[in-house]
Protein backbone atom coordinates (compact mmCIF):
# COMPACT_ATOMS: atom_id res chain seq x y z
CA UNK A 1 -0.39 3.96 8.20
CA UNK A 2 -0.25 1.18 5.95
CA UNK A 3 -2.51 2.66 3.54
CA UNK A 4 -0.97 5.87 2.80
CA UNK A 5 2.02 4.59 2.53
CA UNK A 6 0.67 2.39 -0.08
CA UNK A 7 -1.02 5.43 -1.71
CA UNK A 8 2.42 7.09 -1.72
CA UNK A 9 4.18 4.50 -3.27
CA UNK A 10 1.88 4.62 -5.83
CA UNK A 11 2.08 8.45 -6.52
CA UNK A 12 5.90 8.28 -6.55
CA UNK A 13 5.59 4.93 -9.09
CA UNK A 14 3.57 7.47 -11.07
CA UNK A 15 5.71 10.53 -10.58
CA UNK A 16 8.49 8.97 -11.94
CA UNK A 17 6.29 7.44 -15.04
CA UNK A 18 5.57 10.83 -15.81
CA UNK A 19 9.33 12.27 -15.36
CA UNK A 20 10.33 9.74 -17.85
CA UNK A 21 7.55 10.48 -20.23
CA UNK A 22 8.32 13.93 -19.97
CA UNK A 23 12.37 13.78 -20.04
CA UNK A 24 11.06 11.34 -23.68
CA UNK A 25 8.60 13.91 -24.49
CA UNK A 26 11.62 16.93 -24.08
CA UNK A 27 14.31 14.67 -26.47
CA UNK A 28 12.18 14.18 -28.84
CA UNK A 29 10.89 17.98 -29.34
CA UNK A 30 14.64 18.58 -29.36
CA UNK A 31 15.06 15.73 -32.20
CA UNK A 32 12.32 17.28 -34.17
CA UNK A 33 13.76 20.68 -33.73
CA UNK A 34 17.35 20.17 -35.06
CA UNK A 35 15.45 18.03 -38.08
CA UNK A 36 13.39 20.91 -39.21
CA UNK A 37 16.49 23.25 -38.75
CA UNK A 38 18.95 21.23 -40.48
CA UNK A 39 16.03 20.55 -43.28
CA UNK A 40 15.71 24.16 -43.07
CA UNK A 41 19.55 25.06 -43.70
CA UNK A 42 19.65 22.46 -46.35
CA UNK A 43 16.93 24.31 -48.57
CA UNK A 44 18.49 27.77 -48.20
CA UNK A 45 21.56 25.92 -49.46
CA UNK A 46 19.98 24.84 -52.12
CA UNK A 47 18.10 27.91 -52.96
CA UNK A 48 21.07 29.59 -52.61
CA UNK A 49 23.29 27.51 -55.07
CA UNK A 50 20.56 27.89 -57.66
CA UNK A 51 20.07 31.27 -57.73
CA UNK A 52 23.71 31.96 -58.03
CA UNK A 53 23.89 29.38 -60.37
CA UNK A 54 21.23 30.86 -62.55
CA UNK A 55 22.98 34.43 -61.93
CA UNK A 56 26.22 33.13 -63.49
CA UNK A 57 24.35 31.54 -66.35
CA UNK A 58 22.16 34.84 -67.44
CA UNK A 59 25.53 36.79 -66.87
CA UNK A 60 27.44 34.65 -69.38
CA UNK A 61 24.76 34.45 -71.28
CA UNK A 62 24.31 38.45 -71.90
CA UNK A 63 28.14 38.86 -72.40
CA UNK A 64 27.12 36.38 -75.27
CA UNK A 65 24.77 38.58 -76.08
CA UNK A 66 26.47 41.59 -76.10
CA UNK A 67 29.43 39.90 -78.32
CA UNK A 68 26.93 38.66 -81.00
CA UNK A 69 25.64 42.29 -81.14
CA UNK A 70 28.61 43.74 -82.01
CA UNK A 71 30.10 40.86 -84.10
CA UNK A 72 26.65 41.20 -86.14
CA UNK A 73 26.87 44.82 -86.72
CA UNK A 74 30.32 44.56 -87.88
CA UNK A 75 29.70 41.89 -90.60
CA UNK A 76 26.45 44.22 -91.43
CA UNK A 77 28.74 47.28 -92.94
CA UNK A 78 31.43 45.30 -94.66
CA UNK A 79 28.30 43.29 -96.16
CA UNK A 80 27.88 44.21 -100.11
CA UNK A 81 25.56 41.66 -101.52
CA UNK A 82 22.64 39.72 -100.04
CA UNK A 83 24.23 36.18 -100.11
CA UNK A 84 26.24 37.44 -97.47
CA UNK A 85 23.51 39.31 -95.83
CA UNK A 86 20.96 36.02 -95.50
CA UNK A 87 24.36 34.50 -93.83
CA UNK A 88 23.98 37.01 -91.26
CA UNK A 89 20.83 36.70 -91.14
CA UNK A 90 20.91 32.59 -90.55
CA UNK A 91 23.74 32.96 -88.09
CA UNK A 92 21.41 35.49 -86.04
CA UNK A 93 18.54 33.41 -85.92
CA UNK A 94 21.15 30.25 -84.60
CA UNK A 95 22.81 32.85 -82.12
CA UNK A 96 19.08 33.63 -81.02
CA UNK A 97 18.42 29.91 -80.41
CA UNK A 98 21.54 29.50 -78.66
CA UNK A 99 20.43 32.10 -76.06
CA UNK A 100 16.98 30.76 -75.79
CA UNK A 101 18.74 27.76 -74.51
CA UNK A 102 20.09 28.95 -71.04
CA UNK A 103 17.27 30.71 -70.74
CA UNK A 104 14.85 27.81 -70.61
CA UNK A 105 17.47 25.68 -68.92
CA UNK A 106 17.10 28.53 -66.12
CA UNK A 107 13.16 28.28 -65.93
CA UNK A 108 13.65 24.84 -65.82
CA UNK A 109 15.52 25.14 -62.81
CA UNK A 110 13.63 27.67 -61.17
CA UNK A 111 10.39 25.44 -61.41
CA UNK A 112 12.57 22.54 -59.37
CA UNK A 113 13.58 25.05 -56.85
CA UNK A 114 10.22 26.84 -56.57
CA UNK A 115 8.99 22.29 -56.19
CA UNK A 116 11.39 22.07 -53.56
CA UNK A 117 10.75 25.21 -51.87
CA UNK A 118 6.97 24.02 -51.65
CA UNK A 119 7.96 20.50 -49.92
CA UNK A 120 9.92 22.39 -47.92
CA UNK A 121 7.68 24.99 -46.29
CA UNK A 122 4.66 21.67 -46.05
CA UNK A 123 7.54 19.90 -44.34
CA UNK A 124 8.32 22.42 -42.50
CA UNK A 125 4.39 22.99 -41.46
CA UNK A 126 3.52 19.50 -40.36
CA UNK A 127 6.68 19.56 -38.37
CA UNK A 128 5.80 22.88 -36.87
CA UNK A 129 2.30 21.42 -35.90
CA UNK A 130 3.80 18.22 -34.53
CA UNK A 131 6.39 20.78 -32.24
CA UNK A 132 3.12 22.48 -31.01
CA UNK A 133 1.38 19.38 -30.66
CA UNK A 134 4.44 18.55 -28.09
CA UNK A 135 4.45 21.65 -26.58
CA UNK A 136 0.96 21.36 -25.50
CA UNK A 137 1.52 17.70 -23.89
CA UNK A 138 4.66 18.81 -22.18
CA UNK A 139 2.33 21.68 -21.07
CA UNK A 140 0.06 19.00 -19.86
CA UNK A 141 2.98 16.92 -17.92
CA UNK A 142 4.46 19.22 -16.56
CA UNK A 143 1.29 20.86 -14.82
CA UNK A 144 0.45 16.82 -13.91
CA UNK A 145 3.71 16.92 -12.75
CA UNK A 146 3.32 19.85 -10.12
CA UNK A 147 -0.35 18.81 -9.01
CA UNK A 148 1.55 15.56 -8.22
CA UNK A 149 4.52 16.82 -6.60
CA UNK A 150 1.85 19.25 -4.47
CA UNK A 151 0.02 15.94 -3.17
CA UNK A 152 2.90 13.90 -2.59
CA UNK A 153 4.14 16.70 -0.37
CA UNK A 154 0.83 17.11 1.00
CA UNK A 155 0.85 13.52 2.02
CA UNK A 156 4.15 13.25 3.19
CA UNK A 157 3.21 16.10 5.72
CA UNK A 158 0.17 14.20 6.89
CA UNK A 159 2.34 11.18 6.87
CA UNK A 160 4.12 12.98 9.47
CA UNK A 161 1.96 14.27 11.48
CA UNK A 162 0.11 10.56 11.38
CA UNK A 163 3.56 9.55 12.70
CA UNK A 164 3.32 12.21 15.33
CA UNK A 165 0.15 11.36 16.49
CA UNK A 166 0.93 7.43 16.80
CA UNK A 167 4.34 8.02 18.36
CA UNK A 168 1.73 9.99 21.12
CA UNK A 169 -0.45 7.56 21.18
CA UNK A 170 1.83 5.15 21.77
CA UNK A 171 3.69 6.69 24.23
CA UNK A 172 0.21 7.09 25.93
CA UNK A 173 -0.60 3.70 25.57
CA UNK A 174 2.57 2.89 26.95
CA UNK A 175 2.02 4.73 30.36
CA UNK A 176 -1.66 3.50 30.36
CA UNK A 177 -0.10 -0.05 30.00
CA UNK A 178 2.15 0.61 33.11
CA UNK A 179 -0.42 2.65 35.18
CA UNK A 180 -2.97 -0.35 34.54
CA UNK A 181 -0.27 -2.96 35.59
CA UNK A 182 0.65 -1.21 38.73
CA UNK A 183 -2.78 -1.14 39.61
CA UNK A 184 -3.66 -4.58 39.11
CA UNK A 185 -0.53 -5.80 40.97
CA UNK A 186 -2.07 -3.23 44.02
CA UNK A 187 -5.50 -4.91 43.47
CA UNK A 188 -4.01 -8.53 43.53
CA UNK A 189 -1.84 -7.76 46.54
CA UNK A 190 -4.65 -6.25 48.27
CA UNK A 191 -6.83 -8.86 47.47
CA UNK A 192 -3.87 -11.52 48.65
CA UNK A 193 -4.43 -9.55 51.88
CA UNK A 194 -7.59 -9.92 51.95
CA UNK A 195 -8.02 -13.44 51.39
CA UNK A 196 -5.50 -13.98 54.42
CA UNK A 197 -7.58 -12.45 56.34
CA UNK A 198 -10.91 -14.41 55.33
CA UNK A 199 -8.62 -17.73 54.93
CA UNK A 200 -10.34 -19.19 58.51
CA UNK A 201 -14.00 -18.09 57.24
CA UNK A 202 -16.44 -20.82 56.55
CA UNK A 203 -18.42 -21.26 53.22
CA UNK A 204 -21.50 -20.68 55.71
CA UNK A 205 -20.19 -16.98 55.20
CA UNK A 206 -21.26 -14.26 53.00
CA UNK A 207 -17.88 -13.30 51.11
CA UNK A 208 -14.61 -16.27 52.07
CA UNK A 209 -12.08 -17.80 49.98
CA UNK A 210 -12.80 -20.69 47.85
CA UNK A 211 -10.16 -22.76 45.91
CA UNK A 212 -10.63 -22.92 42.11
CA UNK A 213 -10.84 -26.71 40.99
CA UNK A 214 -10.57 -28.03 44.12
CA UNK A 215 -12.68 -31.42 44.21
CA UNK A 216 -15.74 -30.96 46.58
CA UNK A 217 -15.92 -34.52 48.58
CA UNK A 218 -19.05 -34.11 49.87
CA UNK A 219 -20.94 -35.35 46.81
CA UNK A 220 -18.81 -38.75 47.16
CA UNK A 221 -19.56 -39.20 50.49
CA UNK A 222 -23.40 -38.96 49.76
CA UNK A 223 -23.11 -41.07 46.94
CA UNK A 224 -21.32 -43.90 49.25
CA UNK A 225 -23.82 -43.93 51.98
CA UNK A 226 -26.09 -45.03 49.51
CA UNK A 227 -24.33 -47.24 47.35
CA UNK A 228 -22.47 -48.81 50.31
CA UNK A 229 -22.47 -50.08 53.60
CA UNK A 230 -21.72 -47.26 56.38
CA UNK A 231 -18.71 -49.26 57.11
CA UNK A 232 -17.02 -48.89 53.77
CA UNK A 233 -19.01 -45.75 52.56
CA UNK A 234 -15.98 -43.44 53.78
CA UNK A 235 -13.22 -45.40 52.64
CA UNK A 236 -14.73 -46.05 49.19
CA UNK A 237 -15.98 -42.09 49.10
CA UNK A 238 -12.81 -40.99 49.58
CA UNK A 239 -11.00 -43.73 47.34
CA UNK A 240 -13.03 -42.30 44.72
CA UNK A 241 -12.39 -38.61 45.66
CA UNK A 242 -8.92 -39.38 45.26
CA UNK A 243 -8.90 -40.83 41.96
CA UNK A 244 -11.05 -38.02 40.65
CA UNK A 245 -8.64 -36.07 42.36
CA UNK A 246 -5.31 -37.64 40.60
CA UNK A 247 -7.12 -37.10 37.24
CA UNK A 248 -7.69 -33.51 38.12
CA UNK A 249 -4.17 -33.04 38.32
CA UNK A 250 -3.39 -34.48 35.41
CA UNK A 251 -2.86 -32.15 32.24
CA UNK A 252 -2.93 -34.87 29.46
CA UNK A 253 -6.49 -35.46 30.48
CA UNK A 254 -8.01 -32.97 28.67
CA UNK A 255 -11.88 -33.72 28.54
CA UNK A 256 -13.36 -30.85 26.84
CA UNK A 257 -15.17 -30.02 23.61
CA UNK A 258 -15.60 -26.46 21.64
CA UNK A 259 -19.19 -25.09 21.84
CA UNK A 260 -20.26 -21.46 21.09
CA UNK A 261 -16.30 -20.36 21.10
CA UNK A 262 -15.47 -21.66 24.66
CA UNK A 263 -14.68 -25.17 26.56
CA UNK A 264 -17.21 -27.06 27.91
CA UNK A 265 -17.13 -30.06 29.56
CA UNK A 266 -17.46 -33.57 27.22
CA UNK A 267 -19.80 -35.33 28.76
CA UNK A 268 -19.07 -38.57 26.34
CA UNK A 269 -15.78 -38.68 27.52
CA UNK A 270 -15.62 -42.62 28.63
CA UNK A 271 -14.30 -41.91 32.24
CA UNK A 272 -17.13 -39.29 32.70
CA UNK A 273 -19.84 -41.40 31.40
CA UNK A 274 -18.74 -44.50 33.50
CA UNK A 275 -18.86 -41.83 36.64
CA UNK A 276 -22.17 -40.26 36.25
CA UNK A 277 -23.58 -43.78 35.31
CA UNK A 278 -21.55 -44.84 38.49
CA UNK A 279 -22.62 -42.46 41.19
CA UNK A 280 -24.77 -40.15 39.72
CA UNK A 281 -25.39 -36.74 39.14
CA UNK A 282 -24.30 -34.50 41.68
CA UNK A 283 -20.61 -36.61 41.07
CA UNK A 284 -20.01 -35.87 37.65
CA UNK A 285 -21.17 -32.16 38.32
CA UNK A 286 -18.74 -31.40 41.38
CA UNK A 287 -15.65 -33.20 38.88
CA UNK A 288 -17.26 -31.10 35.93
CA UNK A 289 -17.35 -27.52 38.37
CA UNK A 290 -13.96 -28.76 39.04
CA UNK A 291 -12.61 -29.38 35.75
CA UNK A 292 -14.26 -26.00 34.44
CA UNK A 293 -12.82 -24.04 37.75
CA UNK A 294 -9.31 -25.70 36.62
CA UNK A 295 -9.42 -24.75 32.82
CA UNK A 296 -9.84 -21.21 33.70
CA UNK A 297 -7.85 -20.42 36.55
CA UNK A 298 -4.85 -22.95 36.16
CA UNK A 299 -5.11 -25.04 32.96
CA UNK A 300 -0.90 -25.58 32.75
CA UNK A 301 -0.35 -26.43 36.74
CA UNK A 302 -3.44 -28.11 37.35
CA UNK A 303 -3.54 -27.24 40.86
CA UNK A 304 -6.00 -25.42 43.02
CA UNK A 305 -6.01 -21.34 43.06
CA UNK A 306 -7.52 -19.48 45.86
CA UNK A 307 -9.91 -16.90 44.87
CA UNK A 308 -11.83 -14.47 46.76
CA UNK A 309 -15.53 -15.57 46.50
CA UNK A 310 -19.01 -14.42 47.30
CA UNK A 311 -20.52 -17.66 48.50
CA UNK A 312 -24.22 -16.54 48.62
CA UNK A 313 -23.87 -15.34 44.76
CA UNK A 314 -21.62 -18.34 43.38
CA UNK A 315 -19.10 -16.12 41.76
CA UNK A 316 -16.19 -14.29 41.98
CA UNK A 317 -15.93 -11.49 44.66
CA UNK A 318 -15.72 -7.85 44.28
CA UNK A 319 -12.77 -6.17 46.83
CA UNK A 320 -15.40 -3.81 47.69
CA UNK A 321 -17.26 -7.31 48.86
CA UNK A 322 -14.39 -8.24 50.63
CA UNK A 323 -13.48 -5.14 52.54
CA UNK A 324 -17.28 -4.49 53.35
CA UNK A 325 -17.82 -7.71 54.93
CA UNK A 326 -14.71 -7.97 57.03
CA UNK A 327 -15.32 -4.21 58.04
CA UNK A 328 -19.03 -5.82 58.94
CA UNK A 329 -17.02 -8.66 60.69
CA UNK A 330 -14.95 -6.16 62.94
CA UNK A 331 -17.40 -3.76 64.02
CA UNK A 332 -19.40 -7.01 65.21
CA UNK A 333 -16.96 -8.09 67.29
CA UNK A 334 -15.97 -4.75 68.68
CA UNK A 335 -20.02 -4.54 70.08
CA UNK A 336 -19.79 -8.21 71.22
């Protein structure tokens, strides 16, 4: 689960990355929008006061006209002589060049709006093509945007049903758990049984119980009638048994090495050494079985465990050992 929920984590990092690109994206379309409109509204302002500007200039300008007309037509018929008629003639010529005046002024003007007009509309282009441009990656985010709101949901639904399945599977394991509990407690109490009922049998038999680190003393014994007198060999086998047996018990004596992932016995321990070197082989092995027997089956008590055992085999008995050879045992003794 761990990784999905990584994965969606991520996606939802990125999903709101791309919400704030977009919502950044979307403000500044709108900033570029009211710039080109206001830009827009500014030169039709313009445009506007020039034109009527110009309109109120040509107006004036043939009421002028219209004045100088009349004025010169007048001073035309009371003219008699042609000092007075090169007068009119001058003063026609400077009326002339006064109305050439606003009339240049105007084309003047209209050049500087028709300018303007020009920056305007190229203004107006590149921010039309940067709008587009905007549009086209808000396009793009937006359809990033639903393919990533489509797999987070998809995710989240298989996150579910992932959830689902381990809350099953769990529950499962559970009731395996307690199944597989009852039935060992049946198999140990059955095998308790059993071993009450073998308790009397001798290791001569087939299937018996044997107890787990429990210090053979035989091997002393043999040792002693050859390293002693028969006098003293029993006394001094089982003096020695019962030292062994004291350090047996002890669980800050802890003579073991790691080898190959499991405990083995350390057989350069100093007590161990001066024991084999002591009474020999078979010794040290019946206090190493011992010590190995303990480590597995009662490392924290260090006491003796019984254990149902298949003697002929040297290992631990099957309850289908058990019951067969006490079910052998009975019908024997039913015939006899």
């Amino acid at each position: 689960m761990e990784p999905m929920e990584k994965r969606l984590e991520e996606m939802k990092h990125k999903f709101e990355e791309n919400s704030l690109n977009l919502q950044s994206l979307l403000e500044e379309k709108e900033k570029l929008t009211l710039a080109c409109n206001e830009e827009m509204r500014k030169m039709h302002l313009m445009a506007k006061d020039h034109i009527q500007k110009n309109f109120h200039e040509l107006e004036k300008c043939m009421l002028n006209l219209e004045s100088y007309k009349k004025e010169i037509m007048l001073e035309k018929c009371e003219s008699q002589s042609g000092g007075k008629r090169r007068k009119v003639l001058d003063d026609r010529n400077e009326n002339n060049d006064l109305l050439q005046m606003p009339t240049m002024e105007q084309a003047r003007t209209n050049e500087h709006v028709m300018k303007l007009l020009e920056v305007q509309v190229w203004e107006k282009e590149i921010l039309h093509k940067r709008i587009i441009l905007l549009e086209k990656n808000l396009d793009e985010k937006k359809v990033l945007e639903l393919d990533m709101n489509k797999r987070m949901m998809e995710m989240t639904e298989m996150s579910k049903e992932k959830e689902s399945d381990m809350e099953d599977l769990d529950s499962l394991n559970r009731m395996l758990i307690v199944k597989e509990r009852r039935s060992n407690d049946e198999l140990q109490e059955a095998r308790k049984e059993l071993m009450d009922a073998l308790n009397d049998t001798s290791r001569q038999a087939f299937v018996g119980v044997k107890r787990m680190g429990e210090l053979d003393i035989k091997p002393f014994q043999d040792a002693c009638q050859r390293k002693y007198c028969s006098e003293e060999a029993d006394v001094k086998a089982y003096e020695f048994w019962s030292l062994w047996n004291d350090y047996l018990k002890n669980p800050e004596w802890h003579p073991f090495k790691r080898a190959s992932g499991m405990d083995i016995v350390d057989d350069k321990e100093s007590n161990l050494k001066d024991l084999k070197n002591e009474l020999g082989s078979k010794v040290y092995n019946a206090v190493a079985t011992a010590l190995l027997e303990m480590n597995e089956y009662n490392p924290s008590g260090r006491y003796a465990i019984p254990e149902l055992w298949n003697f002929e085999e040297g290992r631990r008995a099957t309850l289908k050992e058990g019951i067969k050879f006490i079910s052998n045992k009975w019908k024997k003794q039913r015939h006899n």
